[in-house]
N, C-alpha and C. Protein backbone atom coordinates (compact mmCIF):
# COMPACT_ATOMS: atom_id res chain seq x y z
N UNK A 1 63.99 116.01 117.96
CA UNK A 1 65.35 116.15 118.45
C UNK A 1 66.20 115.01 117.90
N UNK A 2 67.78 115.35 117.64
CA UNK A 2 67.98 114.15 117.02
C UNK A 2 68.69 113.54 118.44
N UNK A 3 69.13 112.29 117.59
CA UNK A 3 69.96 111.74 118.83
C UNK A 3 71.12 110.88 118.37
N UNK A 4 71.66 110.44 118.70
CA UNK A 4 73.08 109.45 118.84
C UNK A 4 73.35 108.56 119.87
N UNK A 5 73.85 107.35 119.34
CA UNK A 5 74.00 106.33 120.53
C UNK A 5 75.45 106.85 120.86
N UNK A 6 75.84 106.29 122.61
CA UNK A 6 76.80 106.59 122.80
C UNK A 6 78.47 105.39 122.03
N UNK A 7 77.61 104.17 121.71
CA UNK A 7 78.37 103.29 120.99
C UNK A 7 78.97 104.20 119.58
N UNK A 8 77.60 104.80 118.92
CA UNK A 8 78.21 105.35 118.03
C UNK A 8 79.11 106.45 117.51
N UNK A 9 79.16 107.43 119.03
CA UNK A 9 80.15 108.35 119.22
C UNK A 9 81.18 107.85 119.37
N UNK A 10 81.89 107.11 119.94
CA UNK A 10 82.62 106.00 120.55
C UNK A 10 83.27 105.96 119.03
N UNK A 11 83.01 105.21 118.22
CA UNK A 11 82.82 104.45 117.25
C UNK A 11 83.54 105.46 115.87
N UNK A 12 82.84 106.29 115.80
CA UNK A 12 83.51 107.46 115.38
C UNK A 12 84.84 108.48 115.87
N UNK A 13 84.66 108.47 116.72
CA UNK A 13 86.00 109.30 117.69
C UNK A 13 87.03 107.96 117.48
N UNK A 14 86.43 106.45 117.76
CA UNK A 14 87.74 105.43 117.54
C UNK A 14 88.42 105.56 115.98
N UNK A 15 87.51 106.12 114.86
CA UNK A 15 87.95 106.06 113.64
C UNK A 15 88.46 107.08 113.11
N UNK A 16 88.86 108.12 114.31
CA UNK A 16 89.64 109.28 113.75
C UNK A 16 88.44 110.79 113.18
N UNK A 17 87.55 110.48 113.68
CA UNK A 17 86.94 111.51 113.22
C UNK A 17 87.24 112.71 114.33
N UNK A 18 86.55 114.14 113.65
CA UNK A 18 86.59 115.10 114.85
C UNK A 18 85.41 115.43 115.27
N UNK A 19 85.03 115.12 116.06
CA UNK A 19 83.58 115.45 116.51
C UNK A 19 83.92 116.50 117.28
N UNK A 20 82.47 117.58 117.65
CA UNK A 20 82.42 118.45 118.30
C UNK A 20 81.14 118.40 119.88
N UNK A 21 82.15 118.07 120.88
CA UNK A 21 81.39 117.33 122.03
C UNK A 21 81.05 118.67 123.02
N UNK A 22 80.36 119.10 123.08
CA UNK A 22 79.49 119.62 124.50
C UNK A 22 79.34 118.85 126.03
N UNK A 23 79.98 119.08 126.90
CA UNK A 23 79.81 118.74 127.94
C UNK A 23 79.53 119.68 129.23
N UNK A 24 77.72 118.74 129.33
CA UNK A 24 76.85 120.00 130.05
C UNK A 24 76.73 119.79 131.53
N UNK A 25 77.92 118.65 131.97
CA UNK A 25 77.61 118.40 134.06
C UNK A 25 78.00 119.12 134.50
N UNK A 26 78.31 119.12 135.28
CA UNK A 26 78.91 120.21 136.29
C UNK A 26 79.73 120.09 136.72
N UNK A 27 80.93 120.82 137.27
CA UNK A 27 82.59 120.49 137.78
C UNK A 27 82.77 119.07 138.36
N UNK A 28 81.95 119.09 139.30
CA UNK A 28 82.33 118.17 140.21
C UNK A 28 82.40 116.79 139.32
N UNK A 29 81.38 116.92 138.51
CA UNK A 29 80.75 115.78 138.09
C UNK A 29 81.86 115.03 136.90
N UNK A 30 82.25 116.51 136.19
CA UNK A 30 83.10 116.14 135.03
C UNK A 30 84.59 115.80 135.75
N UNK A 31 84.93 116.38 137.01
CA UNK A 31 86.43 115.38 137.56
C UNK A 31 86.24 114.15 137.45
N UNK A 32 85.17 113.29 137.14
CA UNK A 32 85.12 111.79 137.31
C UNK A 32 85.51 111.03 136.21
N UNK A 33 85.61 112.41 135.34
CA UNK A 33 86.22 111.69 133.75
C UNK A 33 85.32 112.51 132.54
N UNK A 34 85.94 112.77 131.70
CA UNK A 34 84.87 113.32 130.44
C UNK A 34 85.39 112.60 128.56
N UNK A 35 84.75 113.05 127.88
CA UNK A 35 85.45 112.74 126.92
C UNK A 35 86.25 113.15 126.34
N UNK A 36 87.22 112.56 125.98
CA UNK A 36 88.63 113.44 125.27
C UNK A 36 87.87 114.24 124.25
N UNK A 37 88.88 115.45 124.03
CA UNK A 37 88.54 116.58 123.42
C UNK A 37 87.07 117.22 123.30
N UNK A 38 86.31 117.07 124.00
CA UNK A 38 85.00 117.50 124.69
C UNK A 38 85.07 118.93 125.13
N UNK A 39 83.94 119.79 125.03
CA UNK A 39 84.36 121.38 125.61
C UNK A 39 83.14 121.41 127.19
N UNK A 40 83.93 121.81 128.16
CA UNK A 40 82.99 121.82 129.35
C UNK A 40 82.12 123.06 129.78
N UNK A 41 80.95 122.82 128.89
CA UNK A 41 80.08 124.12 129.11
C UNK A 41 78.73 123.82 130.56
N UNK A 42 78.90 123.87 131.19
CA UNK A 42 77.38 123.50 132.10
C UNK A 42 76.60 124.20 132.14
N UNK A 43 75.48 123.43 131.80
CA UNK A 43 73.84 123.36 131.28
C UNK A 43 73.71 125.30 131.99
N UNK A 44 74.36 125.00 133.48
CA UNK A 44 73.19 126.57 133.82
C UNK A 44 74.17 127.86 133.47
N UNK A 45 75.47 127.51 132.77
CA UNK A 45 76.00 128.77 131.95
C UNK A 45 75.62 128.41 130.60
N UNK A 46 75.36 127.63 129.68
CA UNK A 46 75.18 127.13 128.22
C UNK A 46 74.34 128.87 128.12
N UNK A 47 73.63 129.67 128.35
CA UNK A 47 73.30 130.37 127.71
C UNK A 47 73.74 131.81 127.62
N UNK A 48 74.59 131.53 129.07
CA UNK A 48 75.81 132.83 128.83
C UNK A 48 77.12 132.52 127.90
N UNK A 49 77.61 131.14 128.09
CA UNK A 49 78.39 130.90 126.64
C UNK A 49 78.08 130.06 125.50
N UNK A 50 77.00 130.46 124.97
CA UNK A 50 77.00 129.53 124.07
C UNK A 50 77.47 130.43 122.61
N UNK A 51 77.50 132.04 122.73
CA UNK A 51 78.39 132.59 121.83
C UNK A 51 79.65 132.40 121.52
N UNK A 52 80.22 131.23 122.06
CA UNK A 52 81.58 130.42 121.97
C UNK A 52 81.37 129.49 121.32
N UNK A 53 79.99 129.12 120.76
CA UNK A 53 79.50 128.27 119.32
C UNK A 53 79.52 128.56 117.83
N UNK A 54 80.05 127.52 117.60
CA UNK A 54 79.87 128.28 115.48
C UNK A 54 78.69 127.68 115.07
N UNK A 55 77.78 128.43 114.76
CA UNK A 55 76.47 127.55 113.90
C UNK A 55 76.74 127.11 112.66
N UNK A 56 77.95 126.86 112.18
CA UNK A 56 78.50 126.45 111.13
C UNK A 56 78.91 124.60 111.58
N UNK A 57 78.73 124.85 112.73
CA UNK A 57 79.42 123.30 113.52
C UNK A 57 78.44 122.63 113.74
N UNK A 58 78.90 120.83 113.25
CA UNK A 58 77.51 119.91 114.63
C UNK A 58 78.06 119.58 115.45
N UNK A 59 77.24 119.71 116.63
CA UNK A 59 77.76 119.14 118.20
C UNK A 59 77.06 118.11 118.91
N UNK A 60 77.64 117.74 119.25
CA UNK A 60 76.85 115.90 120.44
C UNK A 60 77.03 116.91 121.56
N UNK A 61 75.94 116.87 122.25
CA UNK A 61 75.92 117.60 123.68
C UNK A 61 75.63 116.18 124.83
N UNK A 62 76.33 116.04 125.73
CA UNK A 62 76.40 115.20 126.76
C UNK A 62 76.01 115.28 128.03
N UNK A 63 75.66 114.46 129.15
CA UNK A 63 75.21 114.83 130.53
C UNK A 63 75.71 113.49 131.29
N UNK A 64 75.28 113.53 132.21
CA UNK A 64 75.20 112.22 132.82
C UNK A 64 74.38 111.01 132.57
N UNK A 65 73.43 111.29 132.25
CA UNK A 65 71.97 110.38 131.85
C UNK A 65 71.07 110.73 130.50
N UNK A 66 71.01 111.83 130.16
CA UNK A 66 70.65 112.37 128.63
C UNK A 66 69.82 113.15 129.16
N UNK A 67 69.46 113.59 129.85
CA UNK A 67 67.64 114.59 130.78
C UNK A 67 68.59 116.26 130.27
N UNK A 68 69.57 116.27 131.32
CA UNK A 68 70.19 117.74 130.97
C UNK A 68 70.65 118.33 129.84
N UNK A 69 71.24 117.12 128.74
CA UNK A 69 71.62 117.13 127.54
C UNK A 69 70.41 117.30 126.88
N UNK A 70 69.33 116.72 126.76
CA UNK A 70 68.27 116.79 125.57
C UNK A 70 67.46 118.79 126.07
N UNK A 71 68.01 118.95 127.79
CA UNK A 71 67.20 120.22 127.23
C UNK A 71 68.49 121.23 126.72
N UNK A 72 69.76 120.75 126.55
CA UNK A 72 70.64 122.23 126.27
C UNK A 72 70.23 122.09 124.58
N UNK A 73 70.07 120.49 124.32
CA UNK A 73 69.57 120.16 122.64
C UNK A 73 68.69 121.08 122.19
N UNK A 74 67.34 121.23 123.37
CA UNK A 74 66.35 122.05 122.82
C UNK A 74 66.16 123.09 122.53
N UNK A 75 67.53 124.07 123.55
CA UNK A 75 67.49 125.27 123.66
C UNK A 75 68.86 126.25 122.98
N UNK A 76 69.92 125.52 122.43
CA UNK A 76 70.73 125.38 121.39
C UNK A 76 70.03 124.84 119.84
N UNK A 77 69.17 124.01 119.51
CA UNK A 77 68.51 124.12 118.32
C UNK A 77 67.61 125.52 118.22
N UNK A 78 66.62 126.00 119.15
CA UNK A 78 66.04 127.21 119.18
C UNK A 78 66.87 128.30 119.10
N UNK A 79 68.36 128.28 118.96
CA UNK A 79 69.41 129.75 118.79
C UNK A 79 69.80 129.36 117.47
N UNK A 80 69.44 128.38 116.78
CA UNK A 80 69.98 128.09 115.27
C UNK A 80 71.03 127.22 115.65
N UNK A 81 71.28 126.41 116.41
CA UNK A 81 72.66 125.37 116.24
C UNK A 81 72.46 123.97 115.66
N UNK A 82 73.20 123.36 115.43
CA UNK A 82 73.05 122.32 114.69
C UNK A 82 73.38 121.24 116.10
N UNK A 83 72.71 120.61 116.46
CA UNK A 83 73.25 119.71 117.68
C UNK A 83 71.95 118.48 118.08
N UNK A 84 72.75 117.36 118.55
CA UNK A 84 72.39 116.37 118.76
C UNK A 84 72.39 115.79 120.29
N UNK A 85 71.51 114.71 121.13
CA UNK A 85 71.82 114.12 122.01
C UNK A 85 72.58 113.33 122.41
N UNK A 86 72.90 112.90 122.77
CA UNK A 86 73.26 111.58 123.19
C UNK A 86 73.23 110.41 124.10
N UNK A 87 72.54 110.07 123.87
CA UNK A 87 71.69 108.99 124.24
C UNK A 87 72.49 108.33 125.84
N UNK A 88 71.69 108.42 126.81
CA UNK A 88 72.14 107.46 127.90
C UNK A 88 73.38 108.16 128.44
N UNK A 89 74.17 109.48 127.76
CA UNK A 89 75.14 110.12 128.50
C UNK A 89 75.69 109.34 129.07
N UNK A 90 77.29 109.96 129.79
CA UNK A 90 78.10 109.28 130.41
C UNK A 90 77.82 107.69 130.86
N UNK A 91 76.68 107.46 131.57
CA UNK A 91 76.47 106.48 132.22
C UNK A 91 76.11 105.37 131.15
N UNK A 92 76.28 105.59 129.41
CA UNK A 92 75.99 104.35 128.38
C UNK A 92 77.70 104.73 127.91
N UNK A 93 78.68 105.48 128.35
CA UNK A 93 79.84 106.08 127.12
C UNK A 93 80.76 104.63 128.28
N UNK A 94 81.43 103.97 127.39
CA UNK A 94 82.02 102.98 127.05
C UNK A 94 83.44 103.00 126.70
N UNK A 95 83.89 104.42 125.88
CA UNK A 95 85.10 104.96 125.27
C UNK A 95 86.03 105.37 126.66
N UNK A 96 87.31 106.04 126.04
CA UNK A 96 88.46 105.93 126.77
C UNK A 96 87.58 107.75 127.76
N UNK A 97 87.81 107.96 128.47
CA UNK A 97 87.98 109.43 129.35
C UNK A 97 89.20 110.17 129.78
N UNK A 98 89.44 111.01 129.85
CA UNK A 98 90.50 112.47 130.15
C UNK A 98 90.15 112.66 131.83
């Protein structure tokens, strides 16, 4: 599985890039703040929408802690997507929030 630090998402999004962010908590969880331009899919719909994915795209998929994120990783690489973890989720992300 791959992975990504959350410094280095950070880091990238500060330098103007466009990343394509997955965000897999859950309502409640994501009112506490998420990352700008992030799409809010949670983990227990990810497999009713994940046909709202381009397998043409890479995505950083996110959680609170990385546990929920590394399994949407596992189960989004097994549909053909191109996608990554991210390490330590919310609770290592450092960057600005929405």
């Amino acid at each position: 599985m791959k992975t990504i630090s959350a410094s280095r998402v950070n880091e990238r999004l500060t330098a103007g890039e466009t990343l394509n962010i997955i965000e897999v908590r859950e309502v409640a969880e994501v009112k506490s703040g998420r990352i700008p331009t992030s799409i809010h899919l949670p983990l227990g719909l990810l497999e009713f929408r994940m046909n709202e994915l381009d397998k043409k795209k890479e995505y950083i998929v996110v959680c609170q802690s990385g546990g929920r994120s590394s399994q949407a990783v596992k189960f989004l690489d097994y549909q053909g997507l191109n996608v990554t973890n991210m390490d330590g989720g919310m609770l290592a992300w450092e960057g600005k929030v929405d």
